[in-house]
Structures are given as structure tokens and as C-alpha cells.
Protein backbone atom coordinates (compact mmCIF):
# COMPACT_ATOMS: atom_id res chain seq x y z
CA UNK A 1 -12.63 -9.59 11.38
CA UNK A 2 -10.34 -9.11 14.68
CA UNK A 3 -13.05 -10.72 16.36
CA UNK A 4 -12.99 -13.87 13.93
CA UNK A 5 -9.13 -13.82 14.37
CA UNK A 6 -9.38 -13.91 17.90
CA UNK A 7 -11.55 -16.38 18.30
CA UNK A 8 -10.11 -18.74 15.43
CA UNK A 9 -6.75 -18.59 18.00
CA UNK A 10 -8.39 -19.21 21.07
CA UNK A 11 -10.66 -22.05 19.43
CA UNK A 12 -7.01 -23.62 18.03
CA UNK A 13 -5.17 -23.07 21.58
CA UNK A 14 -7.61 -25.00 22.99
CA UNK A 15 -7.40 -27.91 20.58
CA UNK A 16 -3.48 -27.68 20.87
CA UNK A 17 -3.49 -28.27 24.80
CA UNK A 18 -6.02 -30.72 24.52
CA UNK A 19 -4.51 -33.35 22.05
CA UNK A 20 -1.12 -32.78 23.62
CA UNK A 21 -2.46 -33.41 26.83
CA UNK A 22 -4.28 -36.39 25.67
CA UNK A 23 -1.20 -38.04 24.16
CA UNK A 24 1.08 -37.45 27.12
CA UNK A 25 -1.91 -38.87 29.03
CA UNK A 26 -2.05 -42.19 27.15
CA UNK A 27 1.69 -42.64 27.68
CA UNK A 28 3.15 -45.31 30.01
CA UNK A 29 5.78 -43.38 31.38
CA UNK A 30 5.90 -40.93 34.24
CA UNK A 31 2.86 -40.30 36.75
CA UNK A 32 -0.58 -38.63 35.58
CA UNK A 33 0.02 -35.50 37.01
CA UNK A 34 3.61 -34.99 35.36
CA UNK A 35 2.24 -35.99 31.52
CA UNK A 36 -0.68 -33.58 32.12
CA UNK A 37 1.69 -30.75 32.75
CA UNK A 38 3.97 -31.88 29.76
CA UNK A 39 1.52 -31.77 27.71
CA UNK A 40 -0.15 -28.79 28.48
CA UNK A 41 3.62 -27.55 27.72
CA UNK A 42 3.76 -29.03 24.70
CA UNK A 43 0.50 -27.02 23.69
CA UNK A 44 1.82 -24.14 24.94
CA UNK A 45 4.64 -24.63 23.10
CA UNK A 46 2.52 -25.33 19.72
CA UNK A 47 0.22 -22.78 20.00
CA UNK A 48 2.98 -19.79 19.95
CA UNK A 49 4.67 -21.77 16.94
CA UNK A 50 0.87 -21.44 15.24
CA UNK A 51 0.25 -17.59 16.18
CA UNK A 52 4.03 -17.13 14.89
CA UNK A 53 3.83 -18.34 11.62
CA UNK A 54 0.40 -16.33 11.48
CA UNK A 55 1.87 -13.48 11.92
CA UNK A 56 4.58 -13.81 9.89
CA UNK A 57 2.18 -14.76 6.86
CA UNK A 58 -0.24 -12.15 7.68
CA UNK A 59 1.40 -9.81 5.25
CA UNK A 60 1.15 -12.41 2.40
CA UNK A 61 -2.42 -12.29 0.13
CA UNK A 62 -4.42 -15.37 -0.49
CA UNK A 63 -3.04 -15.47 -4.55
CA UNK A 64 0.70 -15.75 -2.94
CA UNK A 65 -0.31 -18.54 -1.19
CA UNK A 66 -2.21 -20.20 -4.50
CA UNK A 67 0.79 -19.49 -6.05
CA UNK A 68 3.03 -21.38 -3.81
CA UNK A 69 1.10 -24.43 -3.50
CA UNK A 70 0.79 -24.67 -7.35
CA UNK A 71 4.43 -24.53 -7.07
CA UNK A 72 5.04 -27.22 -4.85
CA UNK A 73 2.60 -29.05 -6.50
CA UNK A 74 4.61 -28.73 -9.59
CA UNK A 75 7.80 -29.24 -8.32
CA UNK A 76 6.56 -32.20 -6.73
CA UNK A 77 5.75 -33.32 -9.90
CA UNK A 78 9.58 -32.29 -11.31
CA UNK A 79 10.95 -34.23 -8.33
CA UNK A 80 9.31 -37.43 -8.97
CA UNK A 81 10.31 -36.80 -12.86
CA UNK A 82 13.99 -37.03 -12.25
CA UNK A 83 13.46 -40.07 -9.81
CA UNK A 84 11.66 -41.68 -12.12
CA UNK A 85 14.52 -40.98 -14.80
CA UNK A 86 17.16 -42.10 -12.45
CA UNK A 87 15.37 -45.42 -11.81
CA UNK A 88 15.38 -45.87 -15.31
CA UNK A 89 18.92 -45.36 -15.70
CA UNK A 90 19.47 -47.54 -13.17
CA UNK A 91 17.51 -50.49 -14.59
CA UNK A 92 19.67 -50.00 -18.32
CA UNK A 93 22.99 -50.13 -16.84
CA UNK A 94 25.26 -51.47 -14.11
CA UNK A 95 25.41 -48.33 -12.07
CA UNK A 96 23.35 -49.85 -8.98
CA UNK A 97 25.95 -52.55 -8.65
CA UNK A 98 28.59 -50.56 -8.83
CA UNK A 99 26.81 -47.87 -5.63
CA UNK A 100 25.82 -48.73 -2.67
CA UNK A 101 21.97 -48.89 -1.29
CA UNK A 102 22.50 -46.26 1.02
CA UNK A 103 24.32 -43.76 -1.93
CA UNK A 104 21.18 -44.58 -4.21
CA UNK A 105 18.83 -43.05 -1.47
CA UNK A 106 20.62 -40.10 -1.35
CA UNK A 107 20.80 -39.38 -5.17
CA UNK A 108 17.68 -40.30 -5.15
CA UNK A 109 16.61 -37.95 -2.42
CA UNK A 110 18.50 -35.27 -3.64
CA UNK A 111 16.96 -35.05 -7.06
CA UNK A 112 13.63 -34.93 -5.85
CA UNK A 113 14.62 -32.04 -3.27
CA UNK A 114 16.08 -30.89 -6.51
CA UNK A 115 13.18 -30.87 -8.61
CA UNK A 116 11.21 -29.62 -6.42
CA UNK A 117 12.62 -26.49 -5.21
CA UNK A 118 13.66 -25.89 -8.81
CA UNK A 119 9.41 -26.29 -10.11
CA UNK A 120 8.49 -24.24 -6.60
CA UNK A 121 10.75 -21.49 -7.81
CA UNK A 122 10.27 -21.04 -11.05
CA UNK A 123 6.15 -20.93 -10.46
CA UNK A 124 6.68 -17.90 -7.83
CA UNK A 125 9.44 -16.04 -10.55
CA UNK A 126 6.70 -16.37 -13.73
CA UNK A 127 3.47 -15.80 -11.10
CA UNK A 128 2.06 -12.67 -13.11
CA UNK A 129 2.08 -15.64 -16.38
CA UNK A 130 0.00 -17.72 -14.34
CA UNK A 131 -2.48 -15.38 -12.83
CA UNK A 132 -3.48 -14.89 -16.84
CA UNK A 133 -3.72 -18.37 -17.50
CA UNK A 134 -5.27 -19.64 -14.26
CA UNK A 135 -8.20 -17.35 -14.11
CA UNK A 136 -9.87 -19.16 -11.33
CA UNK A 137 -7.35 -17.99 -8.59
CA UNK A 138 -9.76 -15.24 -8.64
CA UNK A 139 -12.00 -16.18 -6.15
CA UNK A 140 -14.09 -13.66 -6.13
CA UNK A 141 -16.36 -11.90 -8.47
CA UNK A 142 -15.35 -8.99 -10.28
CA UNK A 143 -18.34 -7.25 -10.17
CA UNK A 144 -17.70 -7.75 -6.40
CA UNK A 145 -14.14 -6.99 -5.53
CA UNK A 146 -12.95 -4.15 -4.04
CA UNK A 147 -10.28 -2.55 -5.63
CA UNK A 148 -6.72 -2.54 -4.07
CA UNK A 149 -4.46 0.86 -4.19
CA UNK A 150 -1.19 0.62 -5.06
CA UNK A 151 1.04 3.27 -3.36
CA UNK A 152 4.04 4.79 -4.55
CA UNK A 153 7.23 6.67 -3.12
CA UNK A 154 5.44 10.11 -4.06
CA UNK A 155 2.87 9.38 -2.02
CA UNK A 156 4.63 8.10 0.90
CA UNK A 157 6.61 11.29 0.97
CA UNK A 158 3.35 13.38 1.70
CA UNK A 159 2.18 13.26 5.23
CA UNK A 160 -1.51 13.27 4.53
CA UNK A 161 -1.22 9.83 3.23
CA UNK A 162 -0.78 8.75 7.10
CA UNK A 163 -4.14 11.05 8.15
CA UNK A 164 -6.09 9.34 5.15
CA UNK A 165 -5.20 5.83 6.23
CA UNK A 166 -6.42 6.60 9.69
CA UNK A 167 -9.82 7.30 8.52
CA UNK A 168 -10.67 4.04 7.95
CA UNK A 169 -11.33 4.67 4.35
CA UNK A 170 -8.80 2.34 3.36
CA UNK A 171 -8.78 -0.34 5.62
CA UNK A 172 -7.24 -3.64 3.98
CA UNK A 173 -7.23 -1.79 0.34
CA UNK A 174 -3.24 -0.38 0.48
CA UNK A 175 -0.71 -2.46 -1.52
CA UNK A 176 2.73 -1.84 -0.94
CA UNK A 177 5.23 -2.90 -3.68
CA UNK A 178 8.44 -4.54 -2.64
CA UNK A 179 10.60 -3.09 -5.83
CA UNK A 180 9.13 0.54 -4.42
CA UNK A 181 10.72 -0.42 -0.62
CA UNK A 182 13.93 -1.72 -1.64
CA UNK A 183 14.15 1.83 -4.06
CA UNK A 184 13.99 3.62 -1.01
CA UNK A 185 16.66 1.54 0.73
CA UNK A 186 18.90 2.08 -2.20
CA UNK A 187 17.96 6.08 -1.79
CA UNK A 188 18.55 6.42 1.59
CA UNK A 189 22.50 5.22 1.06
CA UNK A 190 22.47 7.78 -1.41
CA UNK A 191 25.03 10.23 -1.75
CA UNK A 192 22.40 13.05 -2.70
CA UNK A 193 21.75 14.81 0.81
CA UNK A 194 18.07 15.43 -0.68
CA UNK A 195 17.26 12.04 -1.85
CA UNK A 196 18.87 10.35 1.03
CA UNK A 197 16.42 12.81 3.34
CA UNK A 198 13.37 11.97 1.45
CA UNK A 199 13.69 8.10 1.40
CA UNK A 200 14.21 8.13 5.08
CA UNK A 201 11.44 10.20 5.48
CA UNK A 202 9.22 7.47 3.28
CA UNK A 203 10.46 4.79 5.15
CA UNK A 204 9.73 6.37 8.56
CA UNK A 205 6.30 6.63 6.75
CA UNK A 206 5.90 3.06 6.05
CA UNK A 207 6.21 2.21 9.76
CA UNK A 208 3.76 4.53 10.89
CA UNK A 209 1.42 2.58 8.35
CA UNK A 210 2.60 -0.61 9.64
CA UNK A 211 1.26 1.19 13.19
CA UNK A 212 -2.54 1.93 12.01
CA UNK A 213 -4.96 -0.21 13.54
CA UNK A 214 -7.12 -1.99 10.99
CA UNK A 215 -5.15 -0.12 7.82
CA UNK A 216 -4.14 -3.88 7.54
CA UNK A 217 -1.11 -2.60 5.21
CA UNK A 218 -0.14 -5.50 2.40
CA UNK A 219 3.00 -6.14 0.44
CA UNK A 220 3.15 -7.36 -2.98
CA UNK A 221 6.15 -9.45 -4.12
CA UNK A 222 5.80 -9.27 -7.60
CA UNK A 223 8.46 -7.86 -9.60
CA UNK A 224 9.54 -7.07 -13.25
CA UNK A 225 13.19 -7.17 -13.32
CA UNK A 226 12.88 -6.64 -17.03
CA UNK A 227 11.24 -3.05 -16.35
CA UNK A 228 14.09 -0.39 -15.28
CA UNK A 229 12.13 2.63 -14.85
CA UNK A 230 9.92 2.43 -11.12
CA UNK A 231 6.73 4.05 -12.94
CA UNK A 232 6.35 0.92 -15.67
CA UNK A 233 6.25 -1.48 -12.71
CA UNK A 234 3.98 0.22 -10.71
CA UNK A 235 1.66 0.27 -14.07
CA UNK A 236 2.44 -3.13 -14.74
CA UNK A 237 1.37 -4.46 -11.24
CA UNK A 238 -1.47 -2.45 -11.15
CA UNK A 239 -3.37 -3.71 -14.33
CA UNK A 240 -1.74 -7.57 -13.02
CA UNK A 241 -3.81 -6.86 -9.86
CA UNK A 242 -6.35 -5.18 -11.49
CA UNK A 243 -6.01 -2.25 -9.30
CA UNK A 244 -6.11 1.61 -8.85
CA UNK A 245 -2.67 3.84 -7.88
CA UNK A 246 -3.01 6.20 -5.12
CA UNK A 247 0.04 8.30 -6.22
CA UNK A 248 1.09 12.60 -5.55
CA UNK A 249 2.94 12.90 -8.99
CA UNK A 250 0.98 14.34 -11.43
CA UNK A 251 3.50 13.10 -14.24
CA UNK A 252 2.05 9.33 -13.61
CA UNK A 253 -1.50 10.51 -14.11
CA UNK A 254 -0.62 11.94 -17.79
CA UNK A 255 1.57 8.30 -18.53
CA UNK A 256 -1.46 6.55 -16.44
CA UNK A 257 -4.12 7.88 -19.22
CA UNK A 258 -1.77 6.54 -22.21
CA UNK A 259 -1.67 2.48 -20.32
CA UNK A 260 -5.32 2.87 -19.73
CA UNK A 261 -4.77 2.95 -16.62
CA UNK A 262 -7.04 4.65 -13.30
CA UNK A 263 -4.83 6.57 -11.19
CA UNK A 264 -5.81 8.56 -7.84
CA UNK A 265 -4.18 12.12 -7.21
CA UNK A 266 -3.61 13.23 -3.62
CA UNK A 267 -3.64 16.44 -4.44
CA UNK A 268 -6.82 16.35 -6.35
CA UNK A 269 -8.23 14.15 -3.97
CA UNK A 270 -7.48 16.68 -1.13
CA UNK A 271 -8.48 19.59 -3.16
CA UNK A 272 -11.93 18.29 -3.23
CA UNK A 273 -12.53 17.83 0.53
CA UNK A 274 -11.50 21.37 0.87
CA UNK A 275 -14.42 23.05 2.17
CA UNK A 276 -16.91 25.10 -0.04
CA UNK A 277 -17.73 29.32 -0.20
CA UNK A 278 -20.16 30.11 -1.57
CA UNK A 279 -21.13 33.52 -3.33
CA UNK A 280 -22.21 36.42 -1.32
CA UNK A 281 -21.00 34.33 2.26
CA UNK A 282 -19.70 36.83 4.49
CA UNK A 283 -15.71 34.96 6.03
CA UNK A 284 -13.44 36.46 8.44
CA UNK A 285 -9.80 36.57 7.17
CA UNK A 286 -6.48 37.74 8.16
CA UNK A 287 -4.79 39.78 5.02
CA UNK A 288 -1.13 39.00 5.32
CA UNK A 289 0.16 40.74 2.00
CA UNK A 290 -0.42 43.37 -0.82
CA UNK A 291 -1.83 42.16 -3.63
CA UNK A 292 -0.82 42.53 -7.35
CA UNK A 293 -3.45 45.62 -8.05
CA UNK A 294 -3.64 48.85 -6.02
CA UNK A 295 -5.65 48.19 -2.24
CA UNK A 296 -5.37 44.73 -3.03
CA UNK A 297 -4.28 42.29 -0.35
CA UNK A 298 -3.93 38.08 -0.40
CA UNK A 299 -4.79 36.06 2.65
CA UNK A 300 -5.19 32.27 3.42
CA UNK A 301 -7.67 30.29 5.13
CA UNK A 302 -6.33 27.34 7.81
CA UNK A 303 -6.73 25.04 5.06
CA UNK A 304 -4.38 27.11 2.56
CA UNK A 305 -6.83 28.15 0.09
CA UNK A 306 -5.44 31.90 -1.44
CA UNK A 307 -8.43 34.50 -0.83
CA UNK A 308 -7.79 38.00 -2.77
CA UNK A 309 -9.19 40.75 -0.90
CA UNK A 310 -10.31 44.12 -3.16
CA UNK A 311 -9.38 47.21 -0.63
CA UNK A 312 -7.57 44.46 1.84
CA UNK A 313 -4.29 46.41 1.42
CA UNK A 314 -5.23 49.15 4.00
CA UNK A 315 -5.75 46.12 6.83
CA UNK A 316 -2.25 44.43 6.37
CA UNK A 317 -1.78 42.37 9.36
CA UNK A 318 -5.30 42.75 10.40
CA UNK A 319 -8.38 40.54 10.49
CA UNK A 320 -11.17 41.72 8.78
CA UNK A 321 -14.56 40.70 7.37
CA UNK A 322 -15.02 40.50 3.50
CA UNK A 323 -18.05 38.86 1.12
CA UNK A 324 -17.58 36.73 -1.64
CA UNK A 325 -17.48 37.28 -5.07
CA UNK A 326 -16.51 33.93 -6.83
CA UNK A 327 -14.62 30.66 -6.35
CA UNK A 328 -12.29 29.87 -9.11
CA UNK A 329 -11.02 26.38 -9.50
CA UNK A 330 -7.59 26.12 -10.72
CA UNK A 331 -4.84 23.44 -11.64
CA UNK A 332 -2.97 24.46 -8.42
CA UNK A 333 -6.48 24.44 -6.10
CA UNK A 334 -9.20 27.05 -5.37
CA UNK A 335 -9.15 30.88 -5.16
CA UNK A 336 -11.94 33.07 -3.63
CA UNK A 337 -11.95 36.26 -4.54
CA UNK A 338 -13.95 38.45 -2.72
CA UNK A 339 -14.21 42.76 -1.47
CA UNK A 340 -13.50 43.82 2.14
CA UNK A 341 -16.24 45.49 4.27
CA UNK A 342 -16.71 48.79 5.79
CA UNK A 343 -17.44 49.68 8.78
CA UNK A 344 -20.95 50.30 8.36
CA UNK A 345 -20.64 46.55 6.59
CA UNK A 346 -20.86 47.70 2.84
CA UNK A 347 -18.71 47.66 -0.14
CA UNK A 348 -17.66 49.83 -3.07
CA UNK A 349 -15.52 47.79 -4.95
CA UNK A 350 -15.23 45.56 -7.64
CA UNK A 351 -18.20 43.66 -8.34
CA UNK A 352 -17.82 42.13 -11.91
CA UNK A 353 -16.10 38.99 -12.10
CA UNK A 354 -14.55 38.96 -14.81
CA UNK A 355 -12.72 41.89 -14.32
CA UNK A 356 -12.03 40.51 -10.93
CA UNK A 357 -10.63 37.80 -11.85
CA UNK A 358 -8.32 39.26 -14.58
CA UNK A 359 -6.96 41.37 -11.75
CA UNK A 360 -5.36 38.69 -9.82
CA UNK A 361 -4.73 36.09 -12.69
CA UNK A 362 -0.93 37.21 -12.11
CA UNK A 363 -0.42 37.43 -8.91
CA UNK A 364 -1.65 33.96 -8.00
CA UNK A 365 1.15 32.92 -9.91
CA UNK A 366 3.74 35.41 -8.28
């Protein structure tokens, strides 16, 4: 892709100093020598006005740019409408003797200016209408396409979203709405010390997105002034775009399953990279606190994952080596649960796992 892109540039730069050199070449004026380095000026000149505009479209998808040339085309079409009208006014009546040439042209140049901004402006406003009834603005295949994420504010408020993108396992997939930005602006002028904090803290985000190499971060422009609430456009675009939502609130996920429609959880999502125990593995852990039951203690591993330790609460502080009894998988993440070591590297405590886990049911919570 970069490759392609820089090449593409290079191939065009080339073209751009050669036809401007060329022209200036062929013209009678001036020496040889001077047009040459006019023209290779001129080139210059063109070429930065080329990588410019490419890179201030490079944020814009290929169906934005359908859309606006179906809008031009159409008010194109509007423009040369209203001239037409005009003409035929003016063929009825006595206004053209009454207005000079010059004043026709500029009627006549105004409606058409008219028309057509009005047709190119109206196509972009009702663009979600015409990506249902032109279906072949899809380019490619559905069976083929690789399904965009859109992100929300949630999401841009965790910090792991920035470690995820950096993967690579995103890489030209990340849709940004524009209604989600400009609800951040609005909350970062807020007088709420706490929103104002955390919509500076998702814009600051956003840039360290726009930073990624290859994330290749896109913004969508599409928006539903009709909707109020934030979470009904974000569904809305999503099933326009026929895409997923990468989002951290789990109160989107239980609205998601009523609109049909597939939403990613961070948290779950992180959850499940968090690296496996299995039963009877021997781990070294730190116990930090008592438990909720007598000799019990609670420490964490580096990835926060709770482990209860059965007679950890005479090694507060300490590190110590403990076996596994059982994973448990809860809404909140995983627990292991497992019995501290002697010395001599046995164990005389609780072995059934049911009791076990009724032990500590309460203090996971506490």
C-alpha cells in the first residue's frame, strides 16, 4: 500500500515537471534555459498542489467520493433545469429587451451555480437514502469485505484502545464518527469538571490514533440530526455501513442485541487474551490482603486477575508459592482460586471446589 502510494506520487511528479517543462519549452518567449527552469517550477509548484489535496482527501472513503460526484452530477442536471426555464421565459415575454446581454449571462450563470450547489447538497444531506437505493456503490463483494469498526467515546476513554491499534490488528478497519468528535468538543466546554476531564482525555486519544503508522484512522460524515441520543446514531451508522462497534459500555451491547446489531466489548475482548492457569499449575504470587474466610488472603497477578489463596493470610506482604485449584470465569473477569504451599511443598487445605468457591463468592465482590 505505502509502497503503491509512493510510487503513484513519484510516477505523477515526474509527469508534472515534464509537461510543464515541455510547454514552457515550446514557448516563444524568453531563452531555453530560463523556460526550462520555469517550468520545472511550475511542476514543482503542481506537484505539492497534487500531494496536498491527497492528503487532505485521504481521510475521505471511496462511497464519499461516489456520493459527491452523483451530486454534482445531479446538480448539474438542476443547473441546466433552471437555465433552460429561464430561456423559456425569456422567449414568452419581453424581459430580454428590456436587460442587457451582459445581465442575462449573469442570471443565467447564477442559476446554474444555483442549481447546482443546491442538487450537490442535498445528495451529500440524504447520502444514507442513496446508499439503499444505489446498491452498486458497493464495489466490492460482501462475501469479501472486511468489516469496518465503528468506535465510540467509551472506547476512546480506555487506553488499551491505543495498544490494540498498534498491533496492527486493525489497520484501515477504525471508523471514527464525526457526531461522536464534535460530542466531545461540546464536553470538553463543559461545566462538569468530570466530563470536561474525560472528553479531553478522548480527544488527546484521537490524536495519538491519528499518530499510528498504518492504523490508517477514517472519519465518517454521516449524520442523523433526527436521532438525539449518541447510542441510536452509532447503531444507525453501523447497520448503514454494514459494520461492527468496537465499544467499552456494556449498556450498548444489551440495546445492540435488541437492533440486531454485532457489537465488540473491550473488556470482554481483553478478558480473553488474559493468559490461562490451569489446574494443579504451581504460580508464584504476592498475597497483599486477608481474605473473607479465616487464613485466607487475595493477591493479583501483573495482569489484574484476583487469585484467593487458602492459608495465604499468614504470608501478608510476602511472596509465596501456591497450586491451583480452579479458574472461575465471571461477569467482572477470571478468579483462580488456589491453596498455599508448605515448606516441604504440600498442602492441607481445601481441596473441593465447590466449597472453595462458596468461600470467596463474597469477598470478590467486597
Amino acid at each position: 500500500m505505502n509502497l503503491s502510494l509512493a510510487f503513484t506520487r513519484i510516477f505523477f511528479a515526474i509527469l508534472s515537471v515534464f509537461f510543464m517543462t515541455t510547454y514552457m519549452l515550446s514557448a516563444p518567449h524568453r531563452g531555453l534555459a530560463e523556460n526550462a527552469l520555469i517550468g520545472v517550477g511550475l511542476g514543482a509548484v503542481l506537484i505539492v498542489l497534487l500531494i496536498g489535496f491527497d492528503i487532505l482527501f485521504r481521510r475521505y472513503n471511496l462511497r464519499s467520493f461516489n456520493i459527491a460526484i452523483i451530486g454534482l452530477f445531479i446538480g448539474y442536471l438542476m443547473g441546466q433545469a433552471l437555465v433552460l426555464i429561464f430561456d423559456a421565459i425569456l422567449d414568452i415575454s419581453s424581459i430580454s429587451i428590456s436587460l442587457m446581454p451582459q445581465t442575462l449571462e449573469v442570471i443565467k450563470i447564477a442559476l446554474f451555480l444555483f442549481g447546482t450547489y443546491l442538487g450537490t447538497i442535498m445528495t451529500l444531506r440524504a447520502s444514507d437514502e442513496f446508499y439503499v437505493s444505489i446498491p452498486f456503490v458497493k464495489f466490492a463483494a460482501s462475501a469479501q469485505k472486511k468489516r469496518d469498526l465503528l468506535i465510540d467515546s467509551s472506547v476512546l476513554s480506555d487506553a488499551r484502545i491505543i495498544d490494540l491499534c498498534a498491533t496492527g490488528l486493525l489497520d484501515h478497519q477504525i471508523i471514527l464518527p464525526r457526531f461522536v468528535i464534535k460530542e466531545l468538543y461540546s464536553g470538553s466546554e463543559s461545566s462538569d469538571e468530570h466530563t470536561r476531564y474525560k472528553s479531553k482525555r478522548c480527544l488527546e486519544t484521537i490524536k495519538k490514533l491519528e499518530a499510528l503508522d498504518g492504523l490508517g484512522l477514517k472519519y465518517h460524515e454521516t449524520d442523523f440530526p433526527e436521532v438525539k441520543d449518541i447510542t441510536g446514531k452509532i447503531l444507525r451508522l453501523s447497520r448503514l455501513i454494514d459494520g461492527n462497534i468496537l465499544t467499552a459500555d456494556i449498556s450498548r451491547i444489551q440495546i445492540s442485541s435488541i437492533e440486531g446489531t454485532r457489537v465488540i466489548n473491550l473488556h470482554s475482548l481483553s478478558n480473553a487474551l488474559k493468559p490461562l492457569t490451569d489446574t494443579g499449575e504451581f504460580i508464584k504470587i504476592k498475597v497483599q490482603r486477608y481474605g473473607k474466610e479465616p487464613r485466607q488472603g487475595v493477591g493479583y497477578l501483573e495482569d489484574g486477575t484476583m487469585v484467593v489463596i487458602n492459608g495465604g493470610g499468614n504470608f501478608i506482604g510476602e511472596e509465596i508459592s501456591a497450586q491451583v485449584l480452579s479458574v472461575k470465569h465471571t461477569t467482572s473477569g477470571r478468579m483462580i482460586f488456589c491453596n498455599a504451599l508448605d515448606e516441604d511443598g504440600s498442602t492441607d487445605y481445601f481441596t473441593d471446589d465447590e466449597d472453595h468457591h462458596g468461600h470467596d463468592e463474597g469477598d470478590h465482590h467486597s
